[in-house]
Protein backbone atom coordinates (compact mmCIF):
# COMPACT_ATOMS: atom_id res chain seq x y z
CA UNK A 1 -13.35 13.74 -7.23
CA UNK A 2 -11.06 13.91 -3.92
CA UNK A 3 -8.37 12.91 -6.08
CA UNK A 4 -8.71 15.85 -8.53
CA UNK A 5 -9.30 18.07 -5.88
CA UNK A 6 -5.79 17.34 -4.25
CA UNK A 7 -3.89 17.29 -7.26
CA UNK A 8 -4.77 20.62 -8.15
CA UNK A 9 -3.50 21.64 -5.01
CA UNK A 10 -7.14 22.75 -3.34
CA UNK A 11 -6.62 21.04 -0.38
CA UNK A 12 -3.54 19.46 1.07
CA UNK A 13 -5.15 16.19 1.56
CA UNK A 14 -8.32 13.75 1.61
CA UNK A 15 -10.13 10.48 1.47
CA UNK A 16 -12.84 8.24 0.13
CA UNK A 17 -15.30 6.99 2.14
CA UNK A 18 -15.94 4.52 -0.66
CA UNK A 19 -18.18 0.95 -0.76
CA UNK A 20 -17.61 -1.05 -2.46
CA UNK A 21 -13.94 -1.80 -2.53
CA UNK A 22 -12.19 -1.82 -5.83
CA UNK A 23 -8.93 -3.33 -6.29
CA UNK A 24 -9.24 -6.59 -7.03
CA UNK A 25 -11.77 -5.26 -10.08
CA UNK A 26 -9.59 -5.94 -13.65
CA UNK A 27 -10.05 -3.53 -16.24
CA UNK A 28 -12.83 -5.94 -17.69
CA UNK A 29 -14.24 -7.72 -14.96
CA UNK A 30 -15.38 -7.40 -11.11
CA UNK A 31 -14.31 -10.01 -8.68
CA UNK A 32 -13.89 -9.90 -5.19
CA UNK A 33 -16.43 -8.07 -3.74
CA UNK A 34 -15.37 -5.13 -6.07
CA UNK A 35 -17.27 -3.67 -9.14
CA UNK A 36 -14.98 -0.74 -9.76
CA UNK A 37 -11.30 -0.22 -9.64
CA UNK A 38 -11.56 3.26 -7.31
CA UNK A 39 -7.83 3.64 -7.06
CA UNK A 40 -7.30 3.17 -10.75
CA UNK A 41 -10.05 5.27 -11.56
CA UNK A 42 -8.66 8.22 -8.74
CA UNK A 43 -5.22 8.00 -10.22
CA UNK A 44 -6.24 8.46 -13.53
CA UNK A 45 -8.23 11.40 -12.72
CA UNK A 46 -5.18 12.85 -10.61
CA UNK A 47 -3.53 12.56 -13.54
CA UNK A 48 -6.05 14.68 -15.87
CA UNK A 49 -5.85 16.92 -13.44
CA UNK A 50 -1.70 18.01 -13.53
CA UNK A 51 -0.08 14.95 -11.60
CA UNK A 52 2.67 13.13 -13.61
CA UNK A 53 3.76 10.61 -11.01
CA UNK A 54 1.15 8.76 -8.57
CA UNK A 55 2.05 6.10 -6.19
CA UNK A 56 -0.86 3.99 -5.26
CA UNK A 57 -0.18 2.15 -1.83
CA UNK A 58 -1.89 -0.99 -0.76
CA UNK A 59 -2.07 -2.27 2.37
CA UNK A 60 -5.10 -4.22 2.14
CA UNK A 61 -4.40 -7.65 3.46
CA UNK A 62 -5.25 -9.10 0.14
CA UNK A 63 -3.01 -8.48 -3.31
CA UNK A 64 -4.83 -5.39 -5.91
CA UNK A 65 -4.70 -7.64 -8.74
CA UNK A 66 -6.68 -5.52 -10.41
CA UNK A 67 -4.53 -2.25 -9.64
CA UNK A 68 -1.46 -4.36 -10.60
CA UNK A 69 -2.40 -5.72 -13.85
CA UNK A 70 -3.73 -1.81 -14.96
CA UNK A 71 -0.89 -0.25 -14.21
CA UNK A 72 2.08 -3.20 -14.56
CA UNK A 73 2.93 -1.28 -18.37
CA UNK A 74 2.83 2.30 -16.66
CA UNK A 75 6.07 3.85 -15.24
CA UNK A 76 3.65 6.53 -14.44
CA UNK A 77 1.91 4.91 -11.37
CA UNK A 78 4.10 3.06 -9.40
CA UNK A 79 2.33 0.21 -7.38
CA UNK A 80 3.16 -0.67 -3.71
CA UNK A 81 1.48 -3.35 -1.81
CA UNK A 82 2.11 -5.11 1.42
CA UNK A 83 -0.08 -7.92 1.72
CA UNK A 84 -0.84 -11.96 2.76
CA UNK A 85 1.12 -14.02 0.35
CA UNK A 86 0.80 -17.51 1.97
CA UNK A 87 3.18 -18.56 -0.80
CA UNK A 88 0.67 -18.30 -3.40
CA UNK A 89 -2.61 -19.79 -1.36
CA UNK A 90 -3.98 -16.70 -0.28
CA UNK A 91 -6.75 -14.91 -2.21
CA UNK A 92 -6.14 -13.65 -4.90
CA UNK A 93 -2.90 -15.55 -5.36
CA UNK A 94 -0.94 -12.89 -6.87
CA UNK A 95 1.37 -10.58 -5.77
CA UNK A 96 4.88 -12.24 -5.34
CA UNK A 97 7.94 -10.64 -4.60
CA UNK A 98 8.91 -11.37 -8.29
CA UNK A 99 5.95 -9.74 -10.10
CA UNK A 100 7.73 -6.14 -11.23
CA UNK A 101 5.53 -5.34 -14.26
CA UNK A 102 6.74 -5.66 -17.68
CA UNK A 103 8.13 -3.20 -20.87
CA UNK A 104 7.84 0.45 -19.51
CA UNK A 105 6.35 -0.64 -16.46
CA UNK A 106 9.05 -3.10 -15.44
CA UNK A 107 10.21 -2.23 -11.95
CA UNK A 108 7.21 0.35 -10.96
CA UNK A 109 4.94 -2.97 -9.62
CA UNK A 110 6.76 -3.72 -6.31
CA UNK A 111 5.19 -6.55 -4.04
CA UNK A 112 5.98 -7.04 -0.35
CA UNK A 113 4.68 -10.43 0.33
CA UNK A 114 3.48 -11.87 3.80
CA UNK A 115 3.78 -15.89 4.31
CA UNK A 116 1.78 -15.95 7.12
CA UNK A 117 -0.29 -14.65 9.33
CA UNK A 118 -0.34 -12.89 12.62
CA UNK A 119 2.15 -10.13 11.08
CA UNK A 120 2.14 -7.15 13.25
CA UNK A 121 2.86 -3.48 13.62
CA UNK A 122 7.03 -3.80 13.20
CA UNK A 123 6.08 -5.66 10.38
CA UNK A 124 4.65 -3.06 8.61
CA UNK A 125 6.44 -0.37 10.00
CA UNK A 126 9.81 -2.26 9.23
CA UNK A 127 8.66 -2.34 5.15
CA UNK A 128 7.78 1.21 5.09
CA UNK A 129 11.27 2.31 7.01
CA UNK A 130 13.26 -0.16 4.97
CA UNK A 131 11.49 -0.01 1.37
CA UNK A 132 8.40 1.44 0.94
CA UNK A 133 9.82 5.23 1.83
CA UNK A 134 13.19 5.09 0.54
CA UNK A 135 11.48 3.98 -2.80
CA UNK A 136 8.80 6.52 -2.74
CA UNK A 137 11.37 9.62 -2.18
CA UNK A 138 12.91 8.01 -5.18
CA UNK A 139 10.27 7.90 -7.29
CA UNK A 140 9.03 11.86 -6.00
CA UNK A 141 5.35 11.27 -6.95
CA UNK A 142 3.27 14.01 -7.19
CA UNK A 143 0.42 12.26 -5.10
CA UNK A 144 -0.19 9.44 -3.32
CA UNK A 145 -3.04 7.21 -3.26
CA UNK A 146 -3.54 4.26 -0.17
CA UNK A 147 -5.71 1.78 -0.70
CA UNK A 148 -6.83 1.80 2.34
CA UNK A 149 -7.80 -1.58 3.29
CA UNK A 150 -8.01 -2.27 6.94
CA UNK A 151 -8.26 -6.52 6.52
CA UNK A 152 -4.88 -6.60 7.99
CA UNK A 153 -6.26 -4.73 11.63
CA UNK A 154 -6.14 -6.81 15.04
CA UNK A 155 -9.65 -8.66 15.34
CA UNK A 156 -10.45 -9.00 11.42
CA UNK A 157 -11.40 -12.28 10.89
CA UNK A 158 -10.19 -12.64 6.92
CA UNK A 159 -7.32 -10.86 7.07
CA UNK A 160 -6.10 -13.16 11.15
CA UNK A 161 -3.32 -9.81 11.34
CA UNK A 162 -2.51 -7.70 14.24
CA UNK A 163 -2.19 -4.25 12.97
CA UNK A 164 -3.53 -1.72 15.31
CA UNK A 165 -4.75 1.55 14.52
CA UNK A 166 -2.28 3.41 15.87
CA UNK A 167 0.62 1.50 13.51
CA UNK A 168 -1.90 2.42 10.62
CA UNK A 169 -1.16 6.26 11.83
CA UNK A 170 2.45 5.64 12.19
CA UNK A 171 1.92 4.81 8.22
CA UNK A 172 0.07 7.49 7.43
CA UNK A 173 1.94 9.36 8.92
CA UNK A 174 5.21 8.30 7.28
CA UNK A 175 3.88 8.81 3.63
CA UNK A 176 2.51 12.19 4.56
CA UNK A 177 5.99 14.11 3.92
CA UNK A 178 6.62 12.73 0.58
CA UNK A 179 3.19 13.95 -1.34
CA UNK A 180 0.04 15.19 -0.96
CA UNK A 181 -2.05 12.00 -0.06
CA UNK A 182 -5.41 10.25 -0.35
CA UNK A 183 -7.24 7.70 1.02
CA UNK A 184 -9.65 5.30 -0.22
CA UNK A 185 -11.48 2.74 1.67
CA UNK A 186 -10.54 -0.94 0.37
CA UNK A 187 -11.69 -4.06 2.80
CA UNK A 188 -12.39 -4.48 6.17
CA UNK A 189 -14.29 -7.13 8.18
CA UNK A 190 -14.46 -6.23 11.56
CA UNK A 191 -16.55 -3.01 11.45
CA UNK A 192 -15.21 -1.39 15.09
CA UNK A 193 -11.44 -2.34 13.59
CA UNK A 194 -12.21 -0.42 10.46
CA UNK A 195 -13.83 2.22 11.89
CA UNK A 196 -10.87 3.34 14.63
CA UNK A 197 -8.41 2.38 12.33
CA UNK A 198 -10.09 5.03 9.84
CA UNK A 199 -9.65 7.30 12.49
CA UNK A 200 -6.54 7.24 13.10
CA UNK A 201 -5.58 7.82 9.90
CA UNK A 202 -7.73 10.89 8.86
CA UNK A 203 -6.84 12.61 12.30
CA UNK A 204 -2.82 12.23 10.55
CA UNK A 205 -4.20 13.48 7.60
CA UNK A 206 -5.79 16.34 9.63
CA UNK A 207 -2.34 17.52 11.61
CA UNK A 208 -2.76 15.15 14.86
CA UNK A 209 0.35 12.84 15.63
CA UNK A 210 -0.17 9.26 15.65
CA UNK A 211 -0.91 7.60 18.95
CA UNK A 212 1.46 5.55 20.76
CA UNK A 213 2.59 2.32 18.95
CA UNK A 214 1.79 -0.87 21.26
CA UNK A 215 2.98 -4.55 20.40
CA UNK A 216 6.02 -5.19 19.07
CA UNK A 217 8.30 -2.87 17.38
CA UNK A 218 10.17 -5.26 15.06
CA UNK A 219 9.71 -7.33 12.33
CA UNK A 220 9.16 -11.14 12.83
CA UNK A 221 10.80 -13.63 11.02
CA UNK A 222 8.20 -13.85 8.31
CA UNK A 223 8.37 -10.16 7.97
CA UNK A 224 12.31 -10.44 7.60
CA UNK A 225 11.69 -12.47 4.96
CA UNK A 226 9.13 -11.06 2.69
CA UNK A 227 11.10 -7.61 3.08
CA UNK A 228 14.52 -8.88 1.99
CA UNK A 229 12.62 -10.81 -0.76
CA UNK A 230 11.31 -7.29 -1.98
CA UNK A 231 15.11 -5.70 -1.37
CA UNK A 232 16.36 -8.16 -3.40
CA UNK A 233 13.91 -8.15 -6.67
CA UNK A 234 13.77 -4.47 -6.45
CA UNK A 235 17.44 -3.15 -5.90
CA UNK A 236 17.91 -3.54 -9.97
CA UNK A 237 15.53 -0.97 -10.27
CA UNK A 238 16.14 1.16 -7.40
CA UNK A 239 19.05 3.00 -5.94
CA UNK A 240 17.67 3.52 -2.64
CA UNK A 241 17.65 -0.44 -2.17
CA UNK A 242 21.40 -1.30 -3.37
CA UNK A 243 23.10 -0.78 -0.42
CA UNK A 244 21.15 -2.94 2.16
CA UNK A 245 20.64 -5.72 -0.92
CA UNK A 246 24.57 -5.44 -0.81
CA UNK A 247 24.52 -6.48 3.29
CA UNK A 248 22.22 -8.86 2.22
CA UNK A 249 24.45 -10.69 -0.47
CA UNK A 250 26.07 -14.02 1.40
């Protein structure tokens, strides 16, 4: 319904205060804790109601299999998830650099993988400033969906990240320029995590700046990684991407 209501331009804005989480849940089956794919089903509905391009953003600690294997034939919903990779050995296994989508969807699946954990706020904030913005003004969607799973937040115990709620603002609030935006509530273990890092978020979505940004400001050597990884898949497809792959060519 929130979905809908944004895309027709009714409010600016919103978000899901959805449980279950859905986007591990494949078109025909539920796995992971997740019965129903809610950012499939929102960006469908955006869709019916006048959006032609929707960008559905993951940061979840775990990989939306089940958002990437709706959408990997659809140029019309670009996927972009940052997420624990562990080279293949963390749940659900998917999600590598490499995985791009196929025929008409080749190119709009784009992966940023983590191979460890303990990745932080410059992490994340190093992907969005380096691919996941540049790519989204690129693509011009006409709404933007975040799986909003907060597994990667300082003091979950699945997810073993140290995102705080304030670098989930700083995200927020980065995607907020490009589209009108919704969130929808994916995983989260540590209920006090989830909950402030919920709150940060909605007060972006609500006008407030983010708070200040503690921890480190830069991307660790992991993060390096999986972001030049994604740079270097993805600058076939995207112009905004060419000219750092280029500084990245030995």
């Amino acid at each position: 319904e929130v979905a809908g209501i944004v895309a027709r331009g009714e409010a600016p804005h919103g978000a899901a205060i959805v449980r279950p989480p859905g986007h591990h849940a494949e078109s025909g089956m539920a796995m992971g804790f997740c019965f129903f794919n809610n950012a499939a089903v929102a960006a469908r509905a955006a869709q019916a109601a006048g959006a032609r391009r929707v960008i559905i953003l993951d940061w979840d600690i775990h990989h939306g299999n089940g958002t990437q294997h709706i959408f990997e034939h659809d140029a019309s919903v670009l996927y972009i998830s940052l997420h624990r990779y562990d080279h293949g050995q963390f749940y659900p296994g998917t999600g590598g650099a490499t995985e791009v989508g196929y025929g008409d969807g080749e190119g709009f699946t784009l992966n940023v993988p983590w191979d460890a954990a303990d990745m932080q706020n410059g992490d994340y904030l190093a992907a969005f400033s380096q691919v996941i913005v540049p790519v989204a003004y690129e693509y011009n969607p006409d709404l933007i969906i975040v799986s909003a799973g907060f597994d990667a937040a300082d003091g979950d115990p699945i997810g073993q990240c140290r995102v705080t709620a304030e670098g989930f603002a700083h995200m927020t609030a980065m995607l907020k320029p490009i589209a009108p935006m919704v969130l929808l509530l994916e995983g989260g273990y540590n209920l006090q995590a989830t909950a402030d890092a919920t709150d940060a978020c909605l007060r972006v979505l609500l006008g407030q700046q983010p708070g200040h940004l503690p921890g480190p400001r830069v991307p660790s050597p992991y993060g390096v990684r999986g972001i030049q990884q994604a740079i270097q898949v993805h600058s076939r497809y995207w112009h905004s991407l060419r000219a750092t792959a280029e500084l990245l060519r030995p």
